[in-house]
PDB file of N, CA and C in Angstrom:
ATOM      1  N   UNK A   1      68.277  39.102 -27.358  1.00  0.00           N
ATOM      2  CA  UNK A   1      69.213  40.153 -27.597  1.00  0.00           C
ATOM      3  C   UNK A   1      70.627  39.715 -27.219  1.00  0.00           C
ATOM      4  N   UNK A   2      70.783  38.945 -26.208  1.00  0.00           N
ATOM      5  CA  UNK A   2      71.947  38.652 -25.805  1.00  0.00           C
ATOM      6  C   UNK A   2      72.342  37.841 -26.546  1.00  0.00           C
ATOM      7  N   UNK A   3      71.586  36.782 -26.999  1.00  0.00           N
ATOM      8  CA  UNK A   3      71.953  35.497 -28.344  1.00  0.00           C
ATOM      9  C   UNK A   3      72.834  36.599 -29.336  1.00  0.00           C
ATOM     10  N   UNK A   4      72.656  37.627 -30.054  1.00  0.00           N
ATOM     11  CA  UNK A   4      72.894  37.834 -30.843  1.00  0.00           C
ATOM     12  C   UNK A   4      74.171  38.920 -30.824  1.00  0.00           C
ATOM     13  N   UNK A   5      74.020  39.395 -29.553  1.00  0.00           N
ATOM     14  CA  UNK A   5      75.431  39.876 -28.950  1.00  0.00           C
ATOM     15  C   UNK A   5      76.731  39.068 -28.926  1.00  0.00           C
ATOM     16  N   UNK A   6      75.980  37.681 -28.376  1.00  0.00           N
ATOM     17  CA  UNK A   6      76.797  37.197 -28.311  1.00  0.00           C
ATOM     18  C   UNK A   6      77.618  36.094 -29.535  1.00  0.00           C
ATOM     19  N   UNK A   7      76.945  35.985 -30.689  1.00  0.00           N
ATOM     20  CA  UNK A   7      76.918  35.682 -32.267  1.00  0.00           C
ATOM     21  C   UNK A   7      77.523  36.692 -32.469  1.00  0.00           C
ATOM     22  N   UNK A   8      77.230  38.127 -32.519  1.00  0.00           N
ATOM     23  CA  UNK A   8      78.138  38.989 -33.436  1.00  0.00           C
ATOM     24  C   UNK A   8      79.668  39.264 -33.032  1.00  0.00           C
ATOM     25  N   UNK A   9      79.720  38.694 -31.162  1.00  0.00           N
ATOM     26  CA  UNK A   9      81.641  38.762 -30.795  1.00  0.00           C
ATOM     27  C   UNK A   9      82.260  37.762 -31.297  1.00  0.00           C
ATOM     28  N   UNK A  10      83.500  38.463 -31.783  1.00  0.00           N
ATOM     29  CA  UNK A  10      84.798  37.397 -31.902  1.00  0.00           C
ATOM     30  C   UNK A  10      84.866  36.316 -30.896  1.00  0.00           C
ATOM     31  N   UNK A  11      85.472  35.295 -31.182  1.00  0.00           N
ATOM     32  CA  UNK A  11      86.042  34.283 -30.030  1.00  0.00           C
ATOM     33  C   UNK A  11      87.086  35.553 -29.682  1.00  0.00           C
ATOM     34  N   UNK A  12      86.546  35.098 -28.100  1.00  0.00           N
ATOM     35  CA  UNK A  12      87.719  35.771 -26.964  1.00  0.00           C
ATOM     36  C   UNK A  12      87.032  37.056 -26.737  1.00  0.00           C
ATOM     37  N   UNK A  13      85.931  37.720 -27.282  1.00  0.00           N
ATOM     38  CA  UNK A  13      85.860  39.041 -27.162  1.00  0.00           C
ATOM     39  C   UNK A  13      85.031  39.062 -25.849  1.00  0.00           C
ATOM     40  N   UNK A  14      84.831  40.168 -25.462  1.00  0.00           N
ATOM     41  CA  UNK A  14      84.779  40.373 -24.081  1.00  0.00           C
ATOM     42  C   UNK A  14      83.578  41.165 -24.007  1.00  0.00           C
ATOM     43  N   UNK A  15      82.293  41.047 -23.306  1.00  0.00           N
ATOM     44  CA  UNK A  15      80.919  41.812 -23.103  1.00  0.00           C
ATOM     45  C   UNK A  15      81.288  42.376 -21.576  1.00  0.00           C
ATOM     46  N   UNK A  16      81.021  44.006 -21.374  1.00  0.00           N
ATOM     47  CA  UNK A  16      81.035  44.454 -19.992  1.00  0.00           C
ATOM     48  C   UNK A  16      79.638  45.396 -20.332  1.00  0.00           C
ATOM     49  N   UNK A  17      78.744  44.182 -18.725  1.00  0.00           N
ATOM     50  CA  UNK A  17      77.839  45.452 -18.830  1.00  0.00           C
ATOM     51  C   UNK A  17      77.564  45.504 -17.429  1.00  0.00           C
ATOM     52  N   UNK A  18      77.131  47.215 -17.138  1.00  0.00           N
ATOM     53  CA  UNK A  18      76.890  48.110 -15.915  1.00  0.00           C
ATOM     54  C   UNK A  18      75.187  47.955 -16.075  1.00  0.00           C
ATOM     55  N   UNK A  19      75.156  47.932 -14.735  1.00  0.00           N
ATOM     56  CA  UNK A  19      73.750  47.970 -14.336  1.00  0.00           C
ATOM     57  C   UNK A  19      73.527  48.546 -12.733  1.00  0.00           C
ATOM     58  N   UNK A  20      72.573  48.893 -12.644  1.00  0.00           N
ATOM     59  CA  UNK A  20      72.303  49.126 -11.068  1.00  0.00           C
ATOM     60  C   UNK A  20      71.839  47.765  -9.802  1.00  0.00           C
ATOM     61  N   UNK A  21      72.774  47.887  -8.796  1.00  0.00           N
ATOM     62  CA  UNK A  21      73.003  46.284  -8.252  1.00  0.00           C
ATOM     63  C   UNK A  21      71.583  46.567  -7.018  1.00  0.00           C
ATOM     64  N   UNK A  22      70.683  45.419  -6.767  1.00  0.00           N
ATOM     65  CA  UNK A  22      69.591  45.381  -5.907  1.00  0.00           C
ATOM     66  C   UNK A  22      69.670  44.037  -5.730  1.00  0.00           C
ATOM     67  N   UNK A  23      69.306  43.934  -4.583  1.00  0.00           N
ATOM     68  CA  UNK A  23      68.527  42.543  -3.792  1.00  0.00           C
ATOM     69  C   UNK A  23      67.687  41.504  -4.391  1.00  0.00           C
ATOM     70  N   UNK A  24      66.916  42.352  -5.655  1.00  0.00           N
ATOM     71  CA  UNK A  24      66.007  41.913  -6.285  1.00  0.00           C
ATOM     72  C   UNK A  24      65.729  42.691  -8.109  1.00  0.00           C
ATOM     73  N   UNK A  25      65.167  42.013  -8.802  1.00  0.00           N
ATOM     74  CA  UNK A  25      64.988  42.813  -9.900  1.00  0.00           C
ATOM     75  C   UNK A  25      63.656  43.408  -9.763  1.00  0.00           C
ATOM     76  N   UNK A  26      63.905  44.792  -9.618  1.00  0.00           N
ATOM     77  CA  UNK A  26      62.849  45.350  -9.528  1.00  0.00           C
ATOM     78  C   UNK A  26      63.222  46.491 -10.470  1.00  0.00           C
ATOM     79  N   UNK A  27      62.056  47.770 -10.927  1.00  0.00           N
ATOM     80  CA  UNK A  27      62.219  48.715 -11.870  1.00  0.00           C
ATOM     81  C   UNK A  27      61.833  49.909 -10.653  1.00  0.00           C
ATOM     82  N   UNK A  28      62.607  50.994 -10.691  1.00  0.00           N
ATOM     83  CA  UNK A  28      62.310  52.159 -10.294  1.00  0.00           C
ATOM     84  C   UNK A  28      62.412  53.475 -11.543  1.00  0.00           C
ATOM     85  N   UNK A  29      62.153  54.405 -10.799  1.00  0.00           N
ATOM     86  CA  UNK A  29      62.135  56.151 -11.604  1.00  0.00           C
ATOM     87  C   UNK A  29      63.146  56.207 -12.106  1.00  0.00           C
ATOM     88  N   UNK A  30      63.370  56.622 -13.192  1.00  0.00           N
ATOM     89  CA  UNK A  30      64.932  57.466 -13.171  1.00  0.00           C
ATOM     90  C   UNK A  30      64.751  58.430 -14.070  1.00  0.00           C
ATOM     91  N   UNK A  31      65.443  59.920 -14.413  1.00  0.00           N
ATOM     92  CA  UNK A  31      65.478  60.796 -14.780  1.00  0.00           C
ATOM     93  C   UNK A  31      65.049  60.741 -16.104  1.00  0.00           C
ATOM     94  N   UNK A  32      65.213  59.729 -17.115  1.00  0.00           N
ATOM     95  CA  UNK A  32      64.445  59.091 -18.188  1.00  0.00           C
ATOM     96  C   UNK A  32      63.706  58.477 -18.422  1.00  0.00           C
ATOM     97  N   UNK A  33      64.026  57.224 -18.457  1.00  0.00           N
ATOM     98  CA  UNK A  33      63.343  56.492 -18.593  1.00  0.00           C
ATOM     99  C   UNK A  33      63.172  55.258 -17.008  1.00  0.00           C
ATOM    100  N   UNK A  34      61.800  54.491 -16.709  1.00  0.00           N
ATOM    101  CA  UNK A  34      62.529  53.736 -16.025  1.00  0.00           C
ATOM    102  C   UNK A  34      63.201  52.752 -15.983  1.00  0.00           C
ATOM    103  N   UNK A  35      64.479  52.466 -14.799  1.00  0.00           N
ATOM    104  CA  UNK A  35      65.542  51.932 -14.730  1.00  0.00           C
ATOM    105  C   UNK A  35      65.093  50.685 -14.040  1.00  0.00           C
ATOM    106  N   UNK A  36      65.755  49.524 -13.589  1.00  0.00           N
ATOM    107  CA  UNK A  36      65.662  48.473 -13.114  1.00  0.00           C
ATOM    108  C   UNK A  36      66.995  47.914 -12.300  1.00  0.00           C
ATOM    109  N   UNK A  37      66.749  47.709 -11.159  1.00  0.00           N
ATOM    110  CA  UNK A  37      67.699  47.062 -10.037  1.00  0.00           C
ATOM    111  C   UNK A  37      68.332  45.881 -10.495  1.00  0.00           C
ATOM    112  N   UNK A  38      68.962  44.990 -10.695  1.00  0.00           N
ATOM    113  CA  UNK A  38      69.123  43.459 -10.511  1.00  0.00           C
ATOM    114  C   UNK A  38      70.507  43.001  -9.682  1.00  0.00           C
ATOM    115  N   UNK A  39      70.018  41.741  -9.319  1.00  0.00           N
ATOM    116  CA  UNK A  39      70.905  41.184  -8.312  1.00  0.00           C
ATOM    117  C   UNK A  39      72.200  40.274  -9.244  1.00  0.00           C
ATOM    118  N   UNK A  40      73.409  40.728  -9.118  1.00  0.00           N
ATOM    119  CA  UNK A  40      74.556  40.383  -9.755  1.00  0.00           C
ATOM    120  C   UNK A  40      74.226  38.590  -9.909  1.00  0.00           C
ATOM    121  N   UNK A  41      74.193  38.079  -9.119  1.00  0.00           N
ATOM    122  CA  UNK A  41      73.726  36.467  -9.682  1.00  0.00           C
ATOM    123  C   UNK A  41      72.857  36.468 -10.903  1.00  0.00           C
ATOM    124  N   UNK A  42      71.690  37.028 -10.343  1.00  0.00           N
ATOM    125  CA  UNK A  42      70.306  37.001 -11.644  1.00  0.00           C
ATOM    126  C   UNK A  42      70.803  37.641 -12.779  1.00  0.00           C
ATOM    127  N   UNK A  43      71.445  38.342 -12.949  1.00  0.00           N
ATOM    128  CA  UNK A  43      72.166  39.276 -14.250  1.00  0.00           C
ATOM    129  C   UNK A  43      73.031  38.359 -15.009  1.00  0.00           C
ATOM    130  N   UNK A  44      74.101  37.486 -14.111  1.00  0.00           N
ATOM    131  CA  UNK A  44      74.824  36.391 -14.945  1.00  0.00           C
ATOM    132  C   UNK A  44      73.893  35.674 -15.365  1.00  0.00           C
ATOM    133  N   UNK A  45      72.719  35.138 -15.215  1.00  0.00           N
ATOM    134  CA  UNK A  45      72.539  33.805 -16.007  1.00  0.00           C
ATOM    135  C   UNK A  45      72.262  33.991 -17.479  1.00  0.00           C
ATOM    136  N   UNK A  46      71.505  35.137 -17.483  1.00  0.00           N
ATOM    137  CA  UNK A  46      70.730  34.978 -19.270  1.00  0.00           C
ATOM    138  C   UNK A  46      72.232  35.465 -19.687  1.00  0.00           C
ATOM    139  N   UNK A  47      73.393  36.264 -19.245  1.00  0.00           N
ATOM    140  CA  UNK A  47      74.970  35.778 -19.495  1.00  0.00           C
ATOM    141  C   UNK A  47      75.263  34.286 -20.161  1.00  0.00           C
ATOM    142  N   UNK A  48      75.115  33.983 -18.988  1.00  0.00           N
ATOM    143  CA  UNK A  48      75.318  32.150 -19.524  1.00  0.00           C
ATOM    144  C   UNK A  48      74.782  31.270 -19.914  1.00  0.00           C
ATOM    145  N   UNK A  49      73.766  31.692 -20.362  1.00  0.00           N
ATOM    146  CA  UNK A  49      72.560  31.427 -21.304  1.00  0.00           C
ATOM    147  C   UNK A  49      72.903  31.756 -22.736  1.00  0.00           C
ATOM    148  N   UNK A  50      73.629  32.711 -22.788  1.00  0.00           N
ATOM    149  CA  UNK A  50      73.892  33.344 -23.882  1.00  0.00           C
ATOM    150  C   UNK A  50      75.039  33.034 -24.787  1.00  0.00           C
ATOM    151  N   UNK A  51      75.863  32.047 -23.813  1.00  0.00           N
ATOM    152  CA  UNK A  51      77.313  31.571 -24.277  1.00  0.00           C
ATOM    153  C   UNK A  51      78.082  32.311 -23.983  1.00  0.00           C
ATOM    154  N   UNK A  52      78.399  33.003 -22.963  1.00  0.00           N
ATOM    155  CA  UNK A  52      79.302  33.771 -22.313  1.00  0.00           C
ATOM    156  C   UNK A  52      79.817  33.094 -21.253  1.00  0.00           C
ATOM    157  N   UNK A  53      81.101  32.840 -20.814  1.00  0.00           N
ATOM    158  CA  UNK A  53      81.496  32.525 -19.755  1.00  0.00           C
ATOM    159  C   UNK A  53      82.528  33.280 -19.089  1.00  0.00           C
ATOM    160  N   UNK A  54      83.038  33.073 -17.927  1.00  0.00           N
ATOM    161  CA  UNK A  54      84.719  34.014 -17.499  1.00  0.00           C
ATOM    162  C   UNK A  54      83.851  35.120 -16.746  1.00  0.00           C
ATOM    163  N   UNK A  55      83.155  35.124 -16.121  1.00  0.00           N
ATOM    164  CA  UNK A  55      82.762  36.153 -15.450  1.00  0.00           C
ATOM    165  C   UNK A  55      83.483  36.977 -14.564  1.00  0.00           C
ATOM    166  N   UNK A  56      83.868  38.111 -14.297  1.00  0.00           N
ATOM    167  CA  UNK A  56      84.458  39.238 -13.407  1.00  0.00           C
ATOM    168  C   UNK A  56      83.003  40.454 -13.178  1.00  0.00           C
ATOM    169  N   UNK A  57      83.536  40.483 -11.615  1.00  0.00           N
ATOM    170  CA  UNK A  57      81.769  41.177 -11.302  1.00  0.00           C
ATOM    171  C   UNK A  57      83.245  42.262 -10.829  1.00  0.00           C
ATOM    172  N   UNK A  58      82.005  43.649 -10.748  1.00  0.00           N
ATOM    173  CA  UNK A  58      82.711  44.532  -9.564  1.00  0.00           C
ATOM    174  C   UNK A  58      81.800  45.484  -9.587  1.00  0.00           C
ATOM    175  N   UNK A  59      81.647  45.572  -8.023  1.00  0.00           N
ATOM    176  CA  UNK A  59      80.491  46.253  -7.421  1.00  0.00           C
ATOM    177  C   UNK A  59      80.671  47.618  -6.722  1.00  0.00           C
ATOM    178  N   UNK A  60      79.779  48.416  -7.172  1.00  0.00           N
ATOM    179  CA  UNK A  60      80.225  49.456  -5.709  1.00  0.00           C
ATOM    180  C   UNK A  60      78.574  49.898  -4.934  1.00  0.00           C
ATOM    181  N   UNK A  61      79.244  50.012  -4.032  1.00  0.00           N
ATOM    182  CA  UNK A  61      77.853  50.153  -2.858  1.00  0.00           C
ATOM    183  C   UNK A  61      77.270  51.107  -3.528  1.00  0.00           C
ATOM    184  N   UNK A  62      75.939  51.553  -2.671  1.00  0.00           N
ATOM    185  CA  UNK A  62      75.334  53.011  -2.550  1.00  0.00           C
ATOM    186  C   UNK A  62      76.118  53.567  -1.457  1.00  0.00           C
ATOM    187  N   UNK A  63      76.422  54.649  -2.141  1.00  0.00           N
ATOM    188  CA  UNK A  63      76.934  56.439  -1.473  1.00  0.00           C
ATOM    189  C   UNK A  63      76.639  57.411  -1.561  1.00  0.00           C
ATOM    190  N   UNK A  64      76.802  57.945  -0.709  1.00  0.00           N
ATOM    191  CA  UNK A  64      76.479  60.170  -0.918  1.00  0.00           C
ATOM    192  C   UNK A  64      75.353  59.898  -1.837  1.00  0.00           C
ATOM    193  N   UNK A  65      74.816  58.961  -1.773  1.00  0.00           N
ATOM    194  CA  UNK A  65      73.156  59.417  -2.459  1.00  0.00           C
ATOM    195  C   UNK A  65      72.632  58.719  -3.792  1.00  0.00           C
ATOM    196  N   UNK A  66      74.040  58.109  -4.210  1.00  0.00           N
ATOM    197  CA  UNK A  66      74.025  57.453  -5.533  1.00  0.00           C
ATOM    198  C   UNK A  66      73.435  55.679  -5.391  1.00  0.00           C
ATOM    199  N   UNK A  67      73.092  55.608  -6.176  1.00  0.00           N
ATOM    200  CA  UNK A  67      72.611  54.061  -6.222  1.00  0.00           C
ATOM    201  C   UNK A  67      73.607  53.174  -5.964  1.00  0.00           C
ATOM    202  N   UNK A  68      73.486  51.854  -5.865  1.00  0.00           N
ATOM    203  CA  UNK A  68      74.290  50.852  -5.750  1.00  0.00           C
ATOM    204  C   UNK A  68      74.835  50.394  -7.526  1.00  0.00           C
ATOM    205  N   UNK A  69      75.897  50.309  -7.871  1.00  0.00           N
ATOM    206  CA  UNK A  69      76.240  49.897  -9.262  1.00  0.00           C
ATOM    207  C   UNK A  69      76.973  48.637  -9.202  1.00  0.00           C
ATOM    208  N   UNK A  70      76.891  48.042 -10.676  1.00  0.00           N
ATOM    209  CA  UNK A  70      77.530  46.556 -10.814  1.00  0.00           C
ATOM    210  C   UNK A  70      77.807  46.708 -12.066  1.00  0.00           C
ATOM    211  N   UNK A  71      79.228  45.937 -12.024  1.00  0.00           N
ATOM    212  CA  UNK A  71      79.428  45.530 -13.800  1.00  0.00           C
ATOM    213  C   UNK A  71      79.906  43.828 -13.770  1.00  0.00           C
ATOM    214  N   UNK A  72      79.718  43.614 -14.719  1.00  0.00           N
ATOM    215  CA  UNK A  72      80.391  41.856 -15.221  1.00  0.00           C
ATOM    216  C   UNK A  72      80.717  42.501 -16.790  1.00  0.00           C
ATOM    217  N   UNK A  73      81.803  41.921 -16.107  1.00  0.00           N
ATOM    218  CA  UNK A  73      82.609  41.294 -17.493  1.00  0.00           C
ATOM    219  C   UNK A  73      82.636  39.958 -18.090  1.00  0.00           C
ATOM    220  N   UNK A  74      82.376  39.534 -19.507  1.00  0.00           N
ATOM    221  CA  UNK A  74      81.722  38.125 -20.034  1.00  0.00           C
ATOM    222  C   UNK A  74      82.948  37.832 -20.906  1.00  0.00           C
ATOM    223  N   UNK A  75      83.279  36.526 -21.176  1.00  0.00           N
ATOM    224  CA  UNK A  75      84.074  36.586 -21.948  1.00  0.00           C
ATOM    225  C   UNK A  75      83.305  35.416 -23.543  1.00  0.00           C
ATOM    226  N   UNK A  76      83.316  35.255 -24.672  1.00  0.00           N
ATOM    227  CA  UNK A  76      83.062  34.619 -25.240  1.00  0.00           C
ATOM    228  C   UNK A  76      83.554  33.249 -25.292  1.00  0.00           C
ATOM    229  N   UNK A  77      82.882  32.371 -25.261  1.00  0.00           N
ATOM    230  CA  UNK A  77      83.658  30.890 -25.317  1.00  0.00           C
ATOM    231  C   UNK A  77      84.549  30.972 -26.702  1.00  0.00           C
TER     232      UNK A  77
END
């Protein structure tokens, strides 16, 4: 999936994706469907696997009850 994400961006175009940040990739409950944890390292690689490089992470803890969140930003070679 990411191969082809990353085939259909322009040179220069830019992939940002949010996920929920954990220690480990693991899957928990969530109000839909279930969701899955992953650890901001393990999330870049199939990134750079994919032909994405230029990474920008930004994280925010767990608070007031909410999960821990992460995004990267990818840039296309």
């Amino acid at each position: 999936m990411l191969a082809e994400i990353r085939r259909a961006t322009v040179p220069t175009g830019v992939l940002v994706a949010g996920f929920f940040d954990g220690d480990v990739a693991a899957a928990f409950e969530h109000t839909v469907v279930p969701a899955w944890f992953w650890p901001v390292d393990e999330f870049s690689e199939p990134l750079r696997s994919a032909g994405f490089i230029g990474f920008e992470r930004c994280q925010r803890p767990a608070r007031d009850g909410r999960r821990a969140h992460a995004a990267i930003a990818a840039l296309v070679e």
